[in-house]
Protein backbone atom coordinates (compact mmCIF):
# COMPACT_ATOMS: atom_id res chain seq x y z
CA UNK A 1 0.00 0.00 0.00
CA UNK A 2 1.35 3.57 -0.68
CA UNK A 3 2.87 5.90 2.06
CA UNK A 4 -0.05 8.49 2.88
CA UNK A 5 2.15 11.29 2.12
CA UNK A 6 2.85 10.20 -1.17
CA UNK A 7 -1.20 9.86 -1.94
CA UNK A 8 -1.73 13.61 -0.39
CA UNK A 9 1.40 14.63 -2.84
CA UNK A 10 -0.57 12.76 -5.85
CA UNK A 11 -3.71 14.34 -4.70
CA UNK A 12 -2.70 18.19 -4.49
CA UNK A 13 -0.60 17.55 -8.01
CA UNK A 14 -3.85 16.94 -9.54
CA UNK A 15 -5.83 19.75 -8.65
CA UNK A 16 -3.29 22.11 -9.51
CA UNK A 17 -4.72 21.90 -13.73
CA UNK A 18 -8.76 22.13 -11.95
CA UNK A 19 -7.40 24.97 -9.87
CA UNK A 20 -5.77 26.62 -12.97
CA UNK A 21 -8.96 26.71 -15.42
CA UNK A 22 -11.22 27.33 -12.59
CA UNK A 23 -9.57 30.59 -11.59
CA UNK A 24 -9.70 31.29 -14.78
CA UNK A 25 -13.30 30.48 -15.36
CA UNK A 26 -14.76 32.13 -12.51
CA UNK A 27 -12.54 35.71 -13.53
CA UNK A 28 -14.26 35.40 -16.77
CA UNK A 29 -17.75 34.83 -15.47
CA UNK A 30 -17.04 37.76 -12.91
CA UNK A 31 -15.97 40.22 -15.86
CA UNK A 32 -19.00 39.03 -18.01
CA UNK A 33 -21.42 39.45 -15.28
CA UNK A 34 -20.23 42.92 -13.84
CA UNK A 35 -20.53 44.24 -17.73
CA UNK A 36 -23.76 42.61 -17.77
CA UNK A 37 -24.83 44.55 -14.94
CA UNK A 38 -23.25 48.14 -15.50
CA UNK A 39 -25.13 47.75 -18.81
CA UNK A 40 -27.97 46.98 -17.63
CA UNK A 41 -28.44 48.73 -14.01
CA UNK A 42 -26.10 52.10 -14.95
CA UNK A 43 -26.03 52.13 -18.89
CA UNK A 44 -22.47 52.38 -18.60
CA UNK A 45 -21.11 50.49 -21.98
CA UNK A 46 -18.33 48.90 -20.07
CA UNK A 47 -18.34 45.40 -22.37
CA UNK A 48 -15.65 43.82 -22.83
CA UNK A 49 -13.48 45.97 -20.78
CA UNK A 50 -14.48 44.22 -17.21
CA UNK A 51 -14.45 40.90 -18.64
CA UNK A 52 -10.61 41.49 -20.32
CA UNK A 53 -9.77 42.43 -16.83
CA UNK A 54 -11.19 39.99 -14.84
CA UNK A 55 -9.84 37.26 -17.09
CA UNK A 56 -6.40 38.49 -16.09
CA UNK A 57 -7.56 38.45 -13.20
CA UNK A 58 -8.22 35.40 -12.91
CA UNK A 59 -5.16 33.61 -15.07
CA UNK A 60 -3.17 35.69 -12.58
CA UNK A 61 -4.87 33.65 -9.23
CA UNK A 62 -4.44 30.34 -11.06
CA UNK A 63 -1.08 30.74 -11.71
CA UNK A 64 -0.04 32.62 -7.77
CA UNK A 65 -1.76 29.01 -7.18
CA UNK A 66 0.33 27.02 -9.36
CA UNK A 67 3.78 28.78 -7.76
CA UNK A 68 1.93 28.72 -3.76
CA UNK A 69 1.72 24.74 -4.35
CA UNK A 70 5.04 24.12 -5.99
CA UNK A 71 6.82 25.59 -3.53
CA UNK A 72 4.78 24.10 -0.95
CA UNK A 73 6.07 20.69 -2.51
CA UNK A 74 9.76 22.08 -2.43
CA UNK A 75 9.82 22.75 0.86
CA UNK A 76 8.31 19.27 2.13
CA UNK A 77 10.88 17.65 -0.36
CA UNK A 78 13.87 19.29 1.37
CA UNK A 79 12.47 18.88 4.70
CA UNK A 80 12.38 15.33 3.71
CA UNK A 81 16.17 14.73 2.91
């Protein structure tokens, strides 16, 4: 049977792609719906400026993810030498 550690490693590797295209996904959706709604509530024409920056947004989180959990994984691999 596998050492616990190594399934927890396994696990958080493959999240980090899910984390990635969510944080991406939800930026979108956040741009997309805040243009939505300064159009609609305001009649501010604000489309696609919101979602362009909440996109980057978003590719920005997933990645600050990507780097927060690979050097979470350094660290445990030096502690464990």
């Amino acid at each position: 049977m596998p050492d616990k550690s190594f399934l927890r490693n396994l696990l958080e590797a493959s999240t980090i792609g899910l984390n990635l295209v969510l944080a991406t996904f939800i930026g979108l959706a956040m741009g997309y719906g805040l243009d939505y709604a300064m159009e609609k509530w305001f009649g501010w024409h604000t489309k696609p400026w919101l979602t362009i920056i909440f996109l980057f947004l978003g590719i920005i989180a997933g990645f600050r993810e990507l780097l927060r959990t690979a050097k979470k994984a350094t660290n445990e691999s030096q502690k464990n030498l």
